[in-house]
Protein backbone atom coordinates (compact mmCIF):
# COMPACT_ATOMS: atom_id res chain seq x y z
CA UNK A 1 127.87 21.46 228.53
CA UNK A 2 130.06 22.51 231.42
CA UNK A 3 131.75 25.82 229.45
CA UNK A 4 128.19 26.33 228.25
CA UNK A 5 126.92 26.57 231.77
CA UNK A 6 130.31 28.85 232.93
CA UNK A 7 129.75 31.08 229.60
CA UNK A 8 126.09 31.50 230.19
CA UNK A 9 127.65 32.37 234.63
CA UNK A 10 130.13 35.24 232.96
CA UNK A 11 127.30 36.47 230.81
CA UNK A 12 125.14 36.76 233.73
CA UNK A 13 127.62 38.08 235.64
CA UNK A 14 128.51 40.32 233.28
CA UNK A 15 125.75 42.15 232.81
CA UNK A 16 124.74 42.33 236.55
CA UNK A 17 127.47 43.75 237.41
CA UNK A 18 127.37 46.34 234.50
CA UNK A 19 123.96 47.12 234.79
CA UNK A 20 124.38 48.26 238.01
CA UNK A 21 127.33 50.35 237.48
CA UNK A 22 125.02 52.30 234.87
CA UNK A 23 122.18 52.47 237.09
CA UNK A 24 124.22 54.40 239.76
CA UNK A 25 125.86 56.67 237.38
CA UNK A 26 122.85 57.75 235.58
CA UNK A 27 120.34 57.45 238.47
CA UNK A 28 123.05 58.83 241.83
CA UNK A 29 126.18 59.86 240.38
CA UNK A 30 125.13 62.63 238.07
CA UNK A 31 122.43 63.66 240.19
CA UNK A 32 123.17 63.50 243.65
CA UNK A 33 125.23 65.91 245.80
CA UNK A 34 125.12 64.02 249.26
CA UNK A 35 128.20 61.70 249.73
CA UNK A 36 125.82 59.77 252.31
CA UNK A 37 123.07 59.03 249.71
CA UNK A 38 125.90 57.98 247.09
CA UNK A 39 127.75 55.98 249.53
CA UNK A 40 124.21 54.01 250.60
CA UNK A 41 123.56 53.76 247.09
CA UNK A 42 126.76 52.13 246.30
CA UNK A 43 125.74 49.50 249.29
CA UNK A 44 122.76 48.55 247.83
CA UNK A 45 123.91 48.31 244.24
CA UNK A 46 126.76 46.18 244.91
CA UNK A 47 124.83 44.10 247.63
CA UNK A 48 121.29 43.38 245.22
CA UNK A 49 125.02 42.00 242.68
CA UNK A 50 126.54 39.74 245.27
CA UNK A 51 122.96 38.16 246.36
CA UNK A 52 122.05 37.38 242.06
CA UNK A 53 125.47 36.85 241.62
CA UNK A 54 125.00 33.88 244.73
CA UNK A 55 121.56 33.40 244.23
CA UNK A 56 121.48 29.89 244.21
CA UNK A 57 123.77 28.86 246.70
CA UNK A 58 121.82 31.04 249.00
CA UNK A 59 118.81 29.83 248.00
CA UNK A 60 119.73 26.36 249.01
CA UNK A 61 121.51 27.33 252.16
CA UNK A 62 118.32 28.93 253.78
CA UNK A 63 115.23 27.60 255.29
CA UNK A 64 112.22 27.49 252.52
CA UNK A 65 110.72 30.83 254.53
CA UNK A 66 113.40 32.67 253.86
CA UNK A 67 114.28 31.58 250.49
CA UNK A 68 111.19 32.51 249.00
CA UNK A 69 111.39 35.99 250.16
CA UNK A 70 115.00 36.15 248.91
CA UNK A 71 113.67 34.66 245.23
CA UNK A 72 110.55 37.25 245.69
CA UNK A 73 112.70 40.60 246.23
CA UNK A 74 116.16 39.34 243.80
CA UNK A 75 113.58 38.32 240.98
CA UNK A 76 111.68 41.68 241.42
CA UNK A 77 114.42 43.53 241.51
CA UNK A 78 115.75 41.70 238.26
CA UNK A 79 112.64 43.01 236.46
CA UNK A 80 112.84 46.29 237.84
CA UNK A 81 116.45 47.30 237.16
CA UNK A 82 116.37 45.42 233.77
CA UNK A 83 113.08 48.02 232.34
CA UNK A 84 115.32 50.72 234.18
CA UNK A 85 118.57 50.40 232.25
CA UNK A 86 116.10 50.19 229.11
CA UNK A 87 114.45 53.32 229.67
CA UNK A 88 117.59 54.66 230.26
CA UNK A 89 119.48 53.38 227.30
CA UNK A 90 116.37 55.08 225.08
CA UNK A 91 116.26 58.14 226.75
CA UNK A 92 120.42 58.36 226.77
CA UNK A 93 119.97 57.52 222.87
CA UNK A 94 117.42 60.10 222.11
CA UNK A 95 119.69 63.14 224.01
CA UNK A 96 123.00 61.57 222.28
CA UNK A 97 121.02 61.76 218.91
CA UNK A 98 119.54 65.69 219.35
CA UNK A 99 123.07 66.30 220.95
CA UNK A 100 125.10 65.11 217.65
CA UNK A 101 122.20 66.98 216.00
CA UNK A 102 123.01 70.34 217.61
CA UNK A 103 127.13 70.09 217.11
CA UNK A 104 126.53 69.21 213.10
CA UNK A 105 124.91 72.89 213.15
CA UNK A 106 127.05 74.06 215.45
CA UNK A 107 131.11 72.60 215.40
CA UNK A 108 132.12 75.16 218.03
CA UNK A 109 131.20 73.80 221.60
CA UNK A 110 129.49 75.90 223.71
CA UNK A 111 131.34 76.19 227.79
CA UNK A 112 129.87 73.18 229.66
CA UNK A 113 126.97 74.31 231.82
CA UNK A 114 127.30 72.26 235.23
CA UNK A 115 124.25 73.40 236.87
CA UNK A 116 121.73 73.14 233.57
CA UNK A 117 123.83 69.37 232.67
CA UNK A 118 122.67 68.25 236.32
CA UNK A 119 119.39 69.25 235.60
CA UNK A 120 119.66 67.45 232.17
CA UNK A 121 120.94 64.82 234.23
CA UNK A 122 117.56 64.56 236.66
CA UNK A 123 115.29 64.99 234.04
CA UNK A 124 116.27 62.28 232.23
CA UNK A 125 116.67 60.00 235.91
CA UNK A 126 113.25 60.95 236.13
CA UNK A 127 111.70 60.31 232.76
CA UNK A 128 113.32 56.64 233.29
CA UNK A 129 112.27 55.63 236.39
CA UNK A 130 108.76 56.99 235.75
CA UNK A 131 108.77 55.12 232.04
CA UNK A 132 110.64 51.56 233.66
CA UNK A 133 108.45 52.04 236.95
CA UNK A 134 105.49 51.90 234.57
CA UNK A 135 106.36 49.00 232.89
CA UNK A 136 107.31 47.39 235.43
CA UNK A 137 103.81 47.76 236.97
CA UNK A 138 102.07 46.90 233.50
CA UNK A 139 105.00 43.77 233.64
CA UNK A 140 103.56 42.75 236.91
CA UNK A 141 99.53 43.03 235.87
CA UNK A 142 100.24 41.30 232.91
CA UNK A 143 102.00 37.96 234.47
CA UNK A 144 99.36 37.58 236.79
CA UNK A 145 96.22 38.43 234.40
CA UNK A 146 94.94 35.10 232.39
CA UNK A 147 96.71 34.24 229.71
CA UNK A 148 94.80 35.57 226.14
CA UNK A 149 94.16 31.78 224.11
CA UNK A 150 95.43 30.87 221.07
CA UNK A 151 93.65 29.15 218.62
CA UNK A 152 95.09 27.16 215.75
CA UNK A 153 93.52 25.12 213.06
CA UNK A 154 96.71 22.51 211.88
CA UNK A 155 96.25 19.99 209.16
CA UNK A 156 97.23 16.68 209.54
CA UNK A 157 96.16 14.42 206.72
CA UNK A 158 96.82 10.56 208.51
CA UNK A 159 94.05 12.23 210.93
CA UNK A 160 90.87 9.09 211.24
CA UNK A 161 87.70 10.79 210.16
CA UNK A 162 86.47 9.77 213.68
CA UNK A 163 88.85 12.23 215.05
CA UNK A 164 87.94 15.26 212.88
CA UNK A 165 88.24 18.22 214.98
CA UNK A 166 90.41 16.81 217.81
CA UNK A 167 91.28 19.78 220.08
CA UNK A 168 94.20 20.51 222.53
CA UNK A 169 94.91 22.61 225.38
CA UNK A 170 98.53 23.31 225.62
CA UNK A 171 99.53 24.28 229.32
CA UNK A 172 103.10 25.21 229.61
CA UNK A 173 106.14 26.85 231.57
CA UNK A 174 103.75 27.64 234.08
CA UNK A 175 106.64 28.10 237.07
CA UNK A 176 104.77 26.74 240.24
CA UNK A 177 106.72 28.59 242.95
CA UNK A 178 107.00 31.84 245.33
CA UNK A 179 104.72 33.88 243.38
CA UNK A 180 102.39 31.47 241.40
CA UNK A 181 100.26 29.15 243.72
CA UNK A 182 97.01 28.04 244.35
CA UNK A 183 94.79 30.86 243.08
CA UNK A 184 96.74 31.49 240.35
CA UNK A 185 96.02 27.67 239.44
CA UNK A 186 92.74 27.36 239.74
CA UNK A 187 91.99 30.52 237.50
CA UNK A 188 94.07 28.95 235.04
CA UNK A 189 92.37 26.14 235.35
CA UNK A 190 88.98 27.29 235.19
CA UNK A 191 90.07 29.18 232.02
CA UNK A 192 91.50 25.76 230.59
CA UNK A 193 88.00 23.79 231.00
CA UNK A 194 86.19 26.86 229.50
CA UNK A 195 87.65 25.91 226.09
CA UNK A 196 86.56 22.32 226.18
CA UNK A 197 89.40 20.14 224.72
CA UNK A 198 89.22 16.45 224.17
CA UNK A 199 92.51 16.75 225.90
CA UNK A 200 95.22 18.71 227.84
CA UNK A 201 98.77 18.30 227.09
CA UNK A 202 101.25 20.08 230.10
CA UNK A 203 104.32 20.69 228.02
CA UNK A 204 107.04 21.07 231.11
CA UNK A 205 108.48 23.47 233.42
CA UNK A 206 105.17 23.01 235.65
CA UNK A 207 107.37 24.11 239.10
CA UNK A 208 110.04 25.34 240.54
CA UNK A 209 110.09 23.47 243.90
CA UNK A 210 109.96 20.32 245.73
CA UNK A 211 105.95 18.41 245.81
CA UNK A 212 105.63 18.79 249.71
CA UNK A 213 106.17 22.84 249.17
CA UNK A 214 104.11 23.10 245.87
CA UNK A 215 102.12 19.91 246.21
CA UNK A 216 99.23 21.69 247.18
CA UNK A 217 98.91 24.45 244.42
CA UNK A 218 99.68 21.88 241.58
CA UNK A 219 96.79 20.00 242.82
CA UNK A 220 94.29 22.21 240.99
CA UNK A 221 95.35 20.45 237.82
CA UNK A 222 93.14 17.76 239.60
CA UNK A 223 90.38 19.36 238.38
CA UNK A 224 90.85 20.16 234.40
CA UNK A 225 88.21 18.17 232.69
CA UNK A 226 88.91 16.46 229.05
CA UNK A 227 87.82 13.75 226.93
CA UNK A 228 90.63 12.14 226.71
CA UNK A 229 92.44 13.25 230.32
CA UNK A 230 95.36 14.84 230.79
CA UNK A 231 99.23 14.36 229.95
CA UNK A 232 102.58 15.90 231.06
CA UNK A 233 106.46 15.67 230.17
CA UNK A 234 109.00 16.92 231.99
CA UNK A 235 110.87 20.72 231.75
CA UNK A 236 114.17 21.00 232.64
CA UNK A 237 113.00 23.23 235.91
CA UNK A 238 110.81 19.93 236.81
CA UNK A 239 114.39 17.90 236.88
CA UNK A 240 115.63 20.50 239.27
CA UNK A 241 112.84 20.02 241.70
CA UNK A 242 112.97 16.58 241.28
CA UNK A 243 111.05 14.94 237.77
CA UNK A 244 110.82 11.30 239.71
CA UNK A 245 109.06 12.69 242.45
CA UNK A 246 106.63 15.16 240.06
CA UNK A 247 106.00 12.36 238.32
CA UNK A 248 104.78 10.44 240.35
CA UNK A 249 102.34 13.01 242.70
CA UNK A 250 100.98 13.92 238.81
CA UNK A 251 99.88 10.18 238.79
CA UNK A 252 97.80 10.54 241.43
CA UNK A 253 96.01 13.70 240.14
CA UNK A 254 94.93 11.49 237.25
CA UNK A 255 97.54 13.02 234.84
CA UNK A 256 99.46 10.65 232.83
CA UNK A 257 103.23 11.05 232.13
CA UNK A 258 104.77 10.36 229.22
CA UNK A 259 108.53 9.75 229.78
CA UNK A 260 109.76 8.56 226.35
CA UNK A 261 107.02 6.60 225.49
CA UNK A 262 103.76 6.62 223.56
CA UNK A 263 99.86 6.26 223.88
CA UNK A 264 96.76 5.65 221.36
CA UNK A 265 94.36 8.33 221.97
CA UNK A 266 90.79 7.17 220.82
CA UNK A 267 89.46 4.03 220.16
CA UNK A 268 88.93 1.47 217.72
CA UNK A 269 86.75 3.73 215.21
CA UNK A 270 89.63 6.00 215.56
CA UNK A 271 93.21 6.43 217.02
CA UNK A 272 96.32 8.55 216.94
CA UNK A 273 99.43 8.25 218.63
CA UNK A 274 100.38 10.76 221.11
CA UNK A 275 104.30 10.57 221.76
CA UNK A 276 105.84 12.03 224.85
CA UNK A 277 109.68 12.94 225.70
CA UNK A 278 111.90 13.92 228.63
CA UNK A 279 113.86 17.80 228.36
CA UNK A 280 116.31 17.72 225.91
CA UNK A 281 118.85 19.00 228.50
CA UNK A 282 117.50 18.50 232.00
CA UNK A 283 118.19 15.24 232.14
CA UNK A 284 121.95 15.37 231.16
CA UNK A 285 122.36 18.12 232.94
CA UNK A 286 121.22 15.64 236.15
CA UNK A 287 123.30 12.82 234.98
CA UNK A 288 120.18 10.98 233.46
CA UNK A 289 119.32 9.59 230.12
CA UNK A 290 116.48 12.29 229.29
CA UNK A 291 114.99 12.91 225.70
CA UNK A 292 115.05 9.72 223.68
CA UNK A 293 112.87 10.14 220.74
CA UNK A 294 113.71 6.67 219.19
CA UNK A 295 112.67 5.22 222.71
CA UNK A 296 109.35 7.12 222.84
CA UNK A 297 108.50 6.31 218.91
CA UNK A 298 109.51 3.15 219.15
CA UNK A 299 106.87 0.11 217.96
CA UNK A 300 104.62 2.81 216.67
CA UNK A 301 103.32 2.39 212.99
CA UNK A 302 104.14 5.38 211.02
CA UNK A 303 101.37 5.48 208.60
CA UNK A 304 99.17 6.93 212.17
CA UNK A 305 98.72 10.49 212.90
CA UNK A 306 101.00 11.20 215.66
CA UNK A 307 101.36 14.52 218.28
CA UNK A 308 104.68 14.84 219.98
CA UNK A 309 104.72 16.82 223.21
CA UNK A 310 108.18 17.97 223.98
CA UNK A 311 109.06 21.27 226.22
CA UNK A 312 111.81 22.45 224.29
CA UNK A 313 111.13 22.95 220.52
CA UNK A 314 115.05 21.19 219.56
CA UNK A 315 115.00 18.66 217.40
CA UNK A 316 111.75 19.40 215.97
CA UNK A 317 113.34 18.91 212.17
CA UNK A 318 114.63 15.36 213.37
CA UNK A 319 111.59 14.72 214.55
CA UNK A 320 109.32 15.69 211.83
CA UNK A 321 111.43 13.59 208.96
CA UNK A 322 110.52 10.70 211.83
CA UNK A 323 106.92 11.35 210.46
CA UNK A 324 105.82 13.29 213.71
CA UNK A 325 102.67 15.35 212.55
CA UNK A 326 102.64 17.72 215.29
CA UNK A 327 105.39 18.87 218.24
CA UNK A 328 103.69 21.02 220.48
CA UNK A 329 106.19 22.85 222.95
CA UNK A 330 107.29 25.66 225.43
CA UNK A 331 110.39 26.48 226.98
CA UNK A 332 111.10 30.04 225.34
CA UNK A 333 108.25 32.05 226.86
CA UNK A 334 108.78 33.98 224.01
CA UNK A 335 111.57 36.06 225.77
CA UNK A 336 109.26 37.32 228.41
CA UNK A 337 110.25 40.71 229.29
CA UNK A 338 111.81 42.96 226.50
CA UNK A 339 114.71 43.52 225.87
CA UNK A 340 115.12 39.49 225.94
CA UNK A 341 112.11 39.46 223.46
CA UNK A 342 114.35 40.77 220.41
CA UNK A 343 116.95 38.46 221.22
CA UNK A 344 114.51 35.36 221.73
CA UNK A 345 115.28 34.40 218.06
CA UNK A 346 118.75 34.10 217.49
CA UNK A 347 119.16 32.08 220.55
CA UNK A 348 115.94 29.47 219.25
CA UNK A 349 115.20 28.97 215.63
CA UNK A 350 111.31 28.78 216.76
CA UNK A 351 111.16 30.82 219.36
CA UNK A 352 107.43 31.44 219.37
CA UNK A 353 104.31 30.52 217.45
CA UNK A 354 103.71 28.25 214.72
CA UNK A 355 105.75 26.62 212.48
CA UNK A 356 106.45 23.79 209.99
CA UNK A 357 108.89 21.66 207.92
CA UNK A 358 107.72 19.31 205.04
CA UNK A 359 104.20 18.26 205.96
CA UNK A 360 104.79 18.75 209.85
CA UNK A 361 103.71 21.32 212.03
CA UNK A 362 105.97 22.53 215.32
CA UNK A 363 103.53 25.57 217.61
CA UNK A 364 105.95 26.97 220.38
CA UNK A 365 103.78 28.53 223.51
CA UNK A 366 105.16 31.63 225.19
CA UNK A 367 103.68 29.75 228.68
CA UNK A 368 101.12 30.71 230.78
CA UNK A 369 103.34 31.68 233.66
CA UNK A 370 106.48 32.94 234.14
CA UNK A 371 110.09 32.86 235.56
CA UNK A 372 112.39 34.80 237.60
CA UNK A 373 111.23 38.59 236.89
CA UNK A 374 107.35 38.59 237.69
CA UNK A 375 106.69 40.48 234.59
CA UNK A 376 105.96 40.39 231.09
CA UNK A 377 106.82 42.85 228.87
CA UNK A 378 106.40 42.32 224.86
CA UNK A 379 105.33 38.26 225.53
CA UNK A 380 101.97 38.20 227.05
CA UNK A 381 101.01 35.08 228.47
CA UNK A 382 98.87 32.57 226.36
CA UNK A 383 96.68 29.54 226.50
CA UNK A 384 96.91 27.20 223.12
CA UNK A 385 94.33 25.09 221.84
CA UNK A 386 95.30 23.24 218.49
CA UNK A 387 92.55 21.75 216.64
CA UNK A 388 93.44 19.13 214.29
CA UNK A 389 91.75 18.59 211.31
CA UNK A 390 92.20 16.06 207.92
């Protein structure tokens, strides 16, 4: 785990520091004449590296003010320079392609223009910031516009006749925080009670903060009506702003918690077993037990229909041969912002949507919020509701 977490550092490190080395060099080195401009270039580039390079002991060494500005303008800046060296690495592509194009007709190089390759130079600077400024804007609308719903019809034959047509509304990797709050939560909560489950599952990653910053703005899940209530298991991000303490401020919004246990959802005409387990890695990451999926199934009988709400979709093959129906998860948000959303799947098996092994059925949400960059690019928001059926 520990040369996981330094590979994943490097990586990140990596590519900051790369990144920006290509955004001044296209963007101020090949077209900028002014030593003054490059030189405060060079300040910022290497500065906005330092602060994501330090991000997080900087976030915890400031007062709660200040750190969510810092998280506001890094994270946005994230976004922005990531869509930036995209456009870039297009554009660059595209004149590297018609370039090769032109020397195939033409072997004998033509004397190297400096004024018209400057020109090249800002035309292409241009063309990228105007195509990553735009989606960066269309990024930003679409993080903070509802979520488009999701509607699946799964089949799970141990489903009681009396609970034909059983619906859930998956709420997921929503990211409580410096740019999410309280109006953001009640729209999505209005949205949620529009579709009229019988119940609400909260699949993790609900904040990124402590309950007397946030308290207030998760307190609009208060106020989702269901049948059968509402039910949440941790995210790793909820073990960093402390799962014991989330836990127990969801209990008195009237939303149960399912830490490696189970519950009977209906009644006597009727039941299934909904299962519920901690983050497969936030809680060893935090030096606690975390998922336990024998714990959570245990004393159930396995001939019942049974829904497993887990935030990351791991284990789902274990925990289908277990005779789990259902896993309903998160975690991924599908990749988020391009160019991650390519890459989504080699890192995650199920990386998004629906899937299945043997008779059981595993539907990975993309989230309804978002983290770090406030943008979505390629992995628009959603709002699930699974409808179970015999």
């Amino acid at each position: 785990m520990l040369l996981r977490f330094f590979s994943f550092s490097i990586f990140i490190a990596t590519g900051a520091l790369l990144g920006h080395l290509y955004l001044y060099r296209r963007l101020v080195r090949d077209t900028v004449r002014s030593r003054a401009l490059r030189f405060l270039a060079v300040a910022v580039f290497l500065l906005m590296t330092l602060v994501l390079l330090l991000r997080r002991p900087l976030l915890d060494a400031l007062p709660m003010e200040l750190s969510d500005a810092l998280s506001v303008v890094t994270y946005t800046w994230m976004g922005v320079a990531l869509l930036l060296v995209v456009a870039l690495l297009v554009l660059d592509l595209g004149r590297g392609l018609v370039a090769l194009g032109r020397r195939l007709r033409a072997p004998a190089s033509p004397p190297v223009d400096e004024e018209r390759r400057r020109f090249l130079s800002r035309a292409v600077a241009s063309g990228a910031a105007v195509t990553g400024g735009g989606l960066a804007a269309y990024g930003t609308w679409r993080a903070f516009a509802p979520p488009t719903v999701t509607e699946v019809v799964l089949k799970v034959p141990k489903l009681p006749r009396a609970l034909e047509g059983l619906s859930i509304v998956q709420l997921t990797d929503i990211h409580v925080g410096p740019f999410i709050q309280r109006r953001f939560m009640d729209e999505l909560v209005r949205q949620a009670n529009a579709l009229r489950p019988d119940l609400f599952a909260i699949t993790g990653d609900l904040v990124d903060g402590d309950v007397p910053t946030l308290g207030g703005h998760v307190a609009a899940l208060a106020n989702l009506k269901s049948r059968f209530g509402s039910f949440f298991v941790t995210g790793n991000h909820d073990y960093f702003s402390g799962d014991e303490e989330w836990s127990a401020f969801l209990g008195t919004l009237g939303i149960q918690v399912l830490r490696n246990r189970h519950v009977r959802i209906g009644d006597a005409g009727g039941s299934l077993d909904l299962v519920g387990v901690d983050d497969w890695s936030g809680g060893r990451r935090r030096g606690k037990k975390g998922y336990d999926l024998d714990l959570a199934l245990a004393g159930r009988d396995p001939d019942r229909a049974s829904v497993l709400l887990a935030h990351q979709p791991a284990n789902f093959k274990v925990a289908a041969e277990r005779g789990v129906d259902v896993q309903i998860s998160g975690h991924t948000h599908g990749g988020q912002l391009v160019p991650m959303t390519f890459f989504i799947g080699l890192a995650w098996e199920h990386s998004a949507g629906l899937y299945q092994h043997g008779g059981s059925h595993l539907y990975v949400s993309r989230g309804c919020g978002f983290w770090g960059p406030p943008m979505r690019v390629g992995s628009p928001p959603e709002l699930v509701k699974l409808v179970l059926t015999a």
